[in-house]
Protein backbone atom coordinates (compact mmCIF):
# COMPACT_ATOMS: atom_id res chain seq x y z
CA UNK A 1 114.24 101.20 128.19
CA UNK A 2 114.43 102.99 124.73
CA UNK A 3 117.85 102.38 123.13
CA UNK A 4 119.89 105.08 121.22
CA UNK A 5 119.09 102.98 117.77
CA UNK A 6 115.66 102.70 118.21
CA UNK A 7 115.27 106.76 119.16
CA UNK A 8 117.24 107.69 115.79
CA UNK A 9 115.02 105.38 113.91
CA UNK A 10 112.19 106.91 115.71
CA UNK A 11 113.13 110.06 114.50
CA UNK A 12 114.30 109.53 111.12
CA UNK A 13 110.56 107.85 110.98
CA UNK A 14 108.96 111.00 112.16
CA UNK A 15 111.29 113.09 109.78
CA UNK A 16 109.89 111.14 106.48
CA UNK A 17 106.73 111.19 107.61
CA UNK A 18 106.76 114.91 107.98
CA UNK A 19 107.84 115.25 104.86
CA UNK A 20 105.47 112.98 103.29
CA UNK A 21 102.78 114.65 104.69
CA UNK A 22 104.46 117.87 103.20
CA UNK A 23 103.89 116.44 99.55
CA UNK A 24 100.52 114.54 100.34
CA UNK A 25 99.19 118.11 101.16
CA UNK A 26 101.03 119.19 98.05
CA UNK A 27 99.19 116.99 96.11
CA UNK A 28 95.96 117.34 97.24
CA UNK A 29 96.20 121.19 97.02
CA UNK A 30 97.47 121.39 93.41
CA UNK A 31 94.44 118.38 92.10
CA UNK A 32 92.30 120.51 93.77
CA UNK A 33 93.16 123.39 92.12
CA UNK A 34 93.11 121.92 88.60
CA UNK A 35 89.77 120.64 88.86
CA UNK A 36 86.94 122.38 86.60
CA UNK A 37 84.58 124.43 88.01
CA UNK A 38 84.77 126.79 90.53
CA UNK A 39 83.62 126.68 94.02
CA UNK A 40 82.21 129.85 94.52
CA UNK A 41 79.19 128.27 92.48
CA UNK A 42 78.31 125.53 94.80
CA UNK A 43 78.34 128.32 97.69
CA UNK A 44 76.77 131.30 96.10
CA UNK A 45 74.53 129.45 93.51
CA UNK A 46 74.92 129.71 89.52
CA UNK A 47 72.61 133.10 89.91
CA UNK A 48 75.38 134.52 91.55
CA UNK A 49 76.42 137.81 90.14
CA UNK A 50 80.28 138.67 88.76
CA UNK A 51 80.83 141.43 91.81
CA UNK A 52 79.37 138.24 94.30
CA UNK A 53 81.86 135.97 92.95
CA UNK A 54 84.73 138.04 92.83
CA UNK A 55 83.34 139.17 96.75
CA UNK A 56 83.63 135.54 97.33
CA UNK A 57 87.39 135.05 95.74
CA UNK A 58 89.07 137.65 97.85
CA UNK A 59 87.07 136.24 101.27
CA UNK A 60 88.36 132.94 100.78
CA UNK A 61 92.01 134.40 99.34
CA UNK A 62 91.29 132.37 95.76
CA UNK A 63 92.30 135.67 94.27
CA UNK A 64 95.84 135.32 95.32
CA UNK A 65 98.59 133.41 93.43
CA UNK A 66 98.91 129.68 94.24
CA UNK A 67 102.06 129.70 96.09
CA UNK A 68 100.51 132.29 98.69
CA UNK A 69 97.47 130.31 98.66
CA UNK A 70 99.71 127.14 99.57
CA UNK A 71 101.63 128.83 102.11
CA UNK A 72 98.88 130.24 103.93
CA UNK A 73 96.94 126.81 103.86
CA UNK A 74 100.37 125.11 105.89
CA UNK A 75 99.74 127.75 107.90
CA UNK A 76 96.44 127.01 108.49
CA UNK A 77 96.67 123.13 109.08
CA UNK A 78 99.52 123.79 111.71
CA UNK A 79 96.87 126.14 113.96
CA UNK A 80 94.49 123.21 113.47
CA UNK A 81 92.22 124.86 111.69
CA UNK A 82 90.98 122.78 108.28
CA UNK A 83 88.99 125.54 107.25
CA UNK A 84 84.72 125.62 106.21
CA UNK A 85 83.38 123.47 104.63
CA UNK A 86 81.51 125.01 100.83
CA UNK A 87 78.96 122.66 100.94
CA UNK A 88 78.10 121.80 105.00
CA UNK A 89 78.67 125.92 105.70
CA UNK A 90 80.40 124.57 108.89
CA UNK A 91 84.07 124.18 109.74
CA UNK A 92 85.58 121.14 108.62
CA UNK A 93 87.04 119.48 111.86
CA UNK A 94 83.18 119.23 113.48
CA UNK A 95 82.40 117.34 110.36
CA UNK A 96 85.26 115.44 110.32
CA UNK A 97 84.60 114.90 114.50
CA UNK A 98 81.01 113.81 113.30
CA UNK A 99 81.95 110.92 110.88
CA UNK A 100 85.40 109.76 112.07
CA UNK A 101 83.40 107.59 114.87
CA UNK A 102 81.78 105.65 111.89
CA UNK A 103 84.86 105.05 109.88
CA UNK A 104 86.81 104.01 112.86
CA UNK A 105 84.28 101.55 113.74
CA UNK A 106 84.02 100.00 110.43
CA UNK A 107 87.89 99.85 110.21
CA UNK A 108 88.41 98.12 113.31
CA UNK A 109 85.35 95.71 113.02
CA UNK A 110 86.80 94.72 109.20
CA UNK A 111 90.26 94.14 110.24
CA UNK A 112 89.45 92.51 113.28
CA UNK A 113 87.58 89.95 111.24
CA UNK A 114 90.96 90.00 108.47
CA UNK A 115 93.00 89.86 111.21
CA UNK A 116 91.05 86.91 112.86
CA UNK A 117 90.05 84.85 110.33
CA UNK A 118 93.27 85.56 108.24
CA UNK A 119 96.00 84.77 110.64
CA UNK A 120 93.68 81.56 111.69
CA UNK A 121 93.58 80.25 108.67
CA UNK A 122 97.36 80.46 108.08
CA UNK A 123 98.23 78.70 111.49
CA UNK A 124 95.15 76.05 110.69
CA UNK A 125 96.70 75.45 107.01
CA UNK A 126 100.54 75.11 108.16
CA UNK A 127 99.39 72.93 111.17
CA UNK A 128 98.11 70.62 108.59
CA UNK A 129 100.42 70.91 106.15
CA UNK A 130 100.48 68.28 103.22
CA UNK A 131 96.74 67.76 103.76
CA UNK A 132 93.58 68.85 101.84
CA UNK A 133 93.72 71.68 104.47
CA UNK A 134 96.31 73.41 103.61
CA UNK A 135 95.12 73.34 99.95
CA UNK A 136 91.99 74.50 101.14
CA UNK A 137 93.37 77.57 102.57
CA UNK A 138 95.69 77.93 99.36
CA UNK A 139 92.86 78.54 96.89
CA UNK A 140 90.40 80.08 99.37
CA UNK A 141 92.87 83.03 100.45
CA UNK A 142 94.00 83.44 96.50
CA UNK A 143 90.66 84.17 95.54
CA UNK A 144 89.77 86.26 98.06
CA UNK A 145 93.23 88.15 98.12
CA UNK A 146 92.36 89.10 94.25
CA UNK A 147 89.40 90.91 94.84
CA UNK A 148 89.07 94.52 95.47
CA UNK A 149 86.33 95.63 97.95
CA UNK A 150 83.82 96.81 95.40
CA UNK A 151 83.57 93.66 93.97
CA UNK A 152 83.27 91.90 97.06
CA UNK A 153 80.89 94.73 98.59
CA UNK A 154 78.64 94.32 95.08
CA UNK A 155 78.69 90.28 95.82
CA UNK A 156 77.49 90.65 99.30
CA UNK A 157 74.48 92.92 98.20
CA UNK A 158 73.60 90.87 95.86
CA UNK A 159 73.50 87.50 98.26
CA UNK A 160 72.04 89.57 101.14
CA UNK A 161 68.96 90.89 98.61
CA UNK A 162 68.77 87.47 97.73
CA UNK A 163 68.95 85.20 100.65
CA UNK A 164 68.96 87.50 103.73
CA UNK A 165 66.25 90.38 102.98
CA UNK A 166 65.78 90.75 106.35
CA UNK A 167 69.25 91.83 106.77
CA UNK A 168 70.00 95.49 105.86
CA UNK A 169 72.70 96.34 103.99
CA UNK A 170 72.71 100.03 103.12
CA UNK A 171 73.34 103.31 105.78
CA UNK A 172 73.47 102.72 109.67
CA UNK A 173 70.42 102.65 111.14
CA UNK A 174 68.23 105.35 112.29
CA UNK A 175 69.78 107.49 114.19
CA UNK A 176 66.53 108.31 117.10
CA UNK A 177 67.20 105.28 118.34
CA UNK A 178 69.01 104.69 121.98
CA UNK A 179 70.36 102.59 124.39
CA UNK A 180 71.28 98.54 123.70
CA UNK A 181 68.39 98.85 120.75
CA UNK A 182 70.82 101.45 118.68
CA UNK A 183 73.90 99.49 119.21
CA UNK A 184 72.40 95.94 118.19
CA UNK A 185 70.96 98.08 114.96
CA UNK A 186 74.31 99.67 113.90
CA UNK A 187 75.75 95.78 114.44
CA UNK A 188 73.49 94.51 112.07
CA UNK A 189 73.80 97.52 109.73
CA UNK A 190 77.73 97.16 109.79
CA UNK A 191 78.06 93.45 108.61
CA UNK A 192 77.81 93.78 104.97
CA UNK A 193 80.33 96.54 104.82
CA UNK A 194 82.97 94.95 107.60
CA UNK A 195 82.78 91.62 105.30
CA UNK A 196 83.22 93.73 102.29
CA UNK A 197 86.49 95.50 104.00
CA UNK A 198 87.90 92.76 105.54
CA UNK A 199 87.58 89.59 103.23
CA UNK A 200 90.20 90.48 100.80
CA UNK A 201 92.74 91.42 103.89
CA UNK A 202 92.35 88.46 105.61
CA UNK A 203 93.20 86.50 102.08
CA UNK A 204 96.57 88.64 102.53
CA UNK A 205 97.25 87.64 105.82
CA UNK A 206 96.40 83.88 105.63
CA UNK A 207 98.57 83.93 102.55
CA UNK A 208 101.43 85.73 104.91
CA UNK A 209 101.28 83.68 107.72
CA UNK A 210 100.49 80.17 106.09
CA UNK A 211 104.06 81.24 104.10
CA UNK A 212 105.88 82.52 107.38
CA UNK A 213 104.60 79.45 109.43
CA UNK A 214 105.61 76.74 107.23
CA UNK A 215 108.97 78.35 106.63
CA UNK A 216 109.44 78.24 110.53
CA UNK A 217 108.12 74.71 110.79
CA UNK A 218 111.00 73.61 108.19
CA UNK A 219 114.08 75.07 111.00
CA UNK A 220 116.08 72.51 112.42
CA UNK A 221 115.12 74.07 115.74
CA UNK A 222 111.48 72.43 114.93
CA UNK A 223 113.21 68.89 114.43
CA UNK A 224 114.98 69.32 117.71
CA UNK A 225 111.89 70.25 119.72
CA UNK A 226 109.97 67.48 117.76
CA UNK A 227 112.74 65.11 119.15
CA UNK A 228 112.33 66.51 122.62
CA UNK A 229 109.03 65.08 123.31
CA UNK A 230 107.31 68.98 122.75
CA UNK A 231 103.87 68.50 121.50
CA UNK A 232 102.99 69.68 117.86
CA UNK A 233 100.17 72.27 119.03
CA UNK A 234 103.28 74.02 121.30
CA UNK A 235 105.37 73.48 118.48
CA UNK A 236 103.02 75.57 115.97
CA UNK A 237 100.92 78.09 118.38
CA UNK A 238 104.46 79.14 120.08
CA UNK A 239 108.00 78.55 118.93
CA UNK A 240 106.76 78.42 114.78
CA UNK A 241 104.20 81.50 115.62
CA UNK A 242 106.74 83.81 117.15
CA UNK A 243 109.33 83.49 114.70
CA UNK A 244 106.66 83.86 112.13
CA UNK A 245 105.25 87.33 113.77
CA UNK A 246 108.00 89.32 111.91
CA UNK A 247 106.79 89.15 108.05
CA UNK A 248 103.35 88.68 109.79
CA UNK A 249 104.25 92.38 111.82
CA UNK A 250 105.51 93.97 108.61
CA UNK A 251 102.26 92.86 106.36
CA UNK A 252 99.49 94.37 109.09
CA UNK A 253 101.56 97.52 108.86
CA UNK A 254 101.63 97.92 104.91
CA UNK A 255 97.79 96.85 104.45
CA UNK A 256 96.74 99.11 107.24
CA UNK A 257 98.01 101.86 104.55
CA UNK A 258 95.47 100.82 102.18
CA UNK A 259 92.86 100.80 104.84
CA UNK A 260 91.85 104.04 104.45
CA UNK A 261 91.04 103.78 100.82
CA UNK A 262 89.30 100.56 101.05
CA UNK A 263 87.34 102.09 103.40
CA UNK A 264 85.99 104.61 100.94
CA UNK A 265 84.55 102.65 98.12
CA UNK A 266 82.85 100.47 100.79
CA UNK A 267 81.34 103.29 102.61
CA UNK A 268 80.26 104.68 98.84
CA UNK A 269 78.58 101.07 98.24
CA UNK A 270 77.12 100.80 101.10
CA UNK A 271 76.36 104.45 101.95
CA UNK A 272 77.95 104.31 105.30
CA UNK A 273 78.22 108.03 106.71
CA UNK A 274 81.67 107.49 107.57
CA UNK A 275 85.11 109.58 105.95
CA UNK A 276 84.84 107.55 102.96
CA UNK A 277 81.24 108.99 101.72
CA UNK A 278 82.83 112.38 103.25
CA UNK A 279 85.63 112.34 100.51
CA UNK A 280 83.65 111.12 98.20
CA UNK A 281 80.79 113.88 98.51
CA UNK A 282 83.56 116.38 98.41
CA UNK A 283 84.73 115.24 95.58
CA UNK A 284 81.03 115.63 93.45
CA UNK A 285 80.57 119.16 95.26
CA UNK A 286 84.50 120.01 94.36
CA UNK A 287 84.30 121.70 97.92
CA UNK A 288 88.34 122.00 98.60
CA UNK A 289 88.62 123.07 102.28
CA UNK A 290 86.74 119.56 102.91
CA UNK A 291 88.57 117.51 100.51
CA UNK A 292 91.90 118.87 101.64
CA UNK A 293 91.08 119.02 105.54
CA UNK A 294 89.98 114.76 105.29
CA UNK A 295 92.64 114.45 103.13
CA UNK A 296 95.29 115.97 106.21
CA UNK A 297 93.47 113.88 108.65
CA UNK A 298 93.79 110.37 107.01
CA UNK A 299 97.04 111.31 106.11
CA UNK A 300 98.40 112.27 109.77
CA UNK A 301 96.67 109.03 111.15
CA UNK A 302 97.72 106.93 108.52
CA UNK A 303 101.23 107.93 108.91
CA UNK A 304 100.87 108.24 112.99
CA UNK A 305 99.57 104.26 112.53
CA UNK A 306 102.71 103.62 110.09
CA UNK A 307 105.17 105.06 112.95
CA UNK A 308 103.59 102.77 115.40
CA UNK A 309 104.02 99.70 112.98
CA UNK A 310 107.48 100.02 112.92
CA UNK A 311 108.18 100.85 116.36
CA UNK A 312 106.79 97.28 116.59
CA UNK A 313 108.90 96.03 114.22
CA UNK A 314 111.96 97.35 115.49
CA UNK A 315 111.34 95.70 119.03
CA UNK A 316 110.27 93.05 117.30
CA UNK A 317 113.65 92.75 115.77
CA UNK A 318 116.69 94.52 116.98
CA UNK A 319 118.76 94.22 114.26
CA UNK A 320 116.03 96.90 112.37
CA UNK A 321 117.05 99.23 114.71
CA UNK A 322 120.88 99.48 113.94
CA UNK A 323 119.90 99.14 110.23
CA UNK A 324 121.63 95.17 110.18
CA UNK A 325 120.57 92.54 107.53
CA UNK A 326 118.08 89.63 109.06
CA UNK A 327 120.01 86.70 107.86
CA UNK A 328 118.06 83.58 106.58
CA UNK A 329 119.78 81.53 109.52
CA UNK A 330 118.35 83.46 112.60
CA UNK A 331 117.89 81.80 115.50
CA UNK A 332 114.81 81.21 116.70
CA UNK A 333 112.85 82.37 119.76
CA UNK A 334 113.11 79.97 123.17
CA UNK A 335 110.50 79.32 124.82
């Protein structure tokens, strides 16, 4: 049952996100604005005549002062209407609809395999702590953590057109093909740009959990289990691992903020029709009801993923919920 803590942090949560989502729209609106150019080009043409462009301005309400412009656009996004796209001539929640699918499916397959091979790799290196293993996953999950995603997307092209031509690296497949046949192509299309997303998060989360895990392994509670006859692979995949899942918790939540924009430069490199190459196209054709609509969209699931993540945390730990300080001498989780 949901405690009286945990629903005023729920809604405090909900309150800041609000109002995050408040400025992020802010933002976006005002950048938008303040780019050169003007849209009613890329619809009409750059043959368009003065009396068609002005025609255009008071359709779309450009003509009006900014702060009515603003106003009416919160109004907007609370119907649920993002507006028409400039450049697709269609509204902006069918293309959004239309590309989500691809985004979400190369977000989950790339931090699935950070998630995976990241947290693995931290329980592998703590388990053999003191040993060229540990090491290993040291300087392994350094170098990967530094590295943005274009670099690593650029070094997987490069070693697939090498040593894997037969691999492909760049869109999704075509998209007449059916049944088991299309899924096995998008699979193959979608490893060079899952790798690309994931390898430098699962340096972040081996780096996490190798930390949490050994500081759990050095609690007296370890010692005393040790003594007890416990075995060392119940001692490491249960009583370490569960105190560990708090810092563990708190570091899948703050990199899934970042997913999003990771998930743009690798679509861009590997021209994966996802939300990414969305933003990124509406950038070049400065259409604003599709910048701003994606924008809204990542924004609200971003934040809805963020509320979620601490939820977690908070049952996690119920100490977050009444706002108390963890202490360094917790005690740890019985089996």
């Amino acid at each position: 049952m949901i405690d009286r803590a945990l629903t005023t942090r729920i809604a405090g949560s909900i309150g800041q996100l609000v109002l995050l989502l408040l400025f992020v729209v802010l933002t976006v609106f005002t950048l938008v604005h303040m780019a050169p150019g003007d849209p009613a080009n890329l619809y009409l043409g750059l043959g368009a005549t003065a009396e068609q462009v002005a025609a255009f301005h008071r359709q779309m309400g450009m003509d009006r002062p900014l702060p009515e412009q603003f106003f009416a656009l919160l109004r907007q996004l609370l119907t649920g209407d993002l507006g028409t796209s400039l450049a697709y001539r269609m509204p902006v929640i069918d293309i959004i609809a239309q590309k989500l699918p691809a985004s979400l499916l190369l977000m989950i397959s790339g931090y699935l395999f950070a998630l995976i091979v990241g947290i693995g790799a931290g329980i592998l290196g703590a388990w053999k702590q003191d040993t060229p293993v540990e090491t290993f996953v040291r300087v392994a999950s350094g170098l990967v953590y530094a590295q943005p995603e274009f670099i690593v997307g650029i070094v997987i092209l490069v070693l697939a057109t090498t040593f894997l031509p037969w691999l492909p690296m760049v869109g999704m497949g075509a998209s007449d093909a059916t049944g088991w046949g299309a899924v096995g192509t998008t699979m193959l299309y979608l490893i060079g740009p899952a790798l690309a997303l994931g390898i430098a998060r699962a340096g972040t989360y081996a780096r996490m959990t190798l930390a949490a895990m050994l500081s759990a392994l050095n609690q007296d509670y370890v010692v005393t289990h040790r003594a007890a006859g416990f075995s060392e692979r119940r001692i490491v995949l249960v009583y370490a691992l569960r105190n560990a899942l708090l810092p563990i918790v708190t570091t899948i939540g703050i990199e899934i903020r970042f997913l999003f924009a990771g998930a743009v430069v690798t679509e861009v490199i590997f021209s994966w029709p996802g939300i990414g190459r969305l933003i990124f196209d509406g950038i070049l054709n400065r259409d604003a009801p599709l910048i701003i609509g994606v924008f809204f969209v990542v924004a609200v699931l971003t934040m809805v993923i963020n509320l979620v993540t601490d939820i977690a945390y908070a049952l996690l730990d119920p100490r977050v919920r009444t706002g108390a300080r963890p202490h360094s001498n917790q005690q740890p989780a019985q089996g």
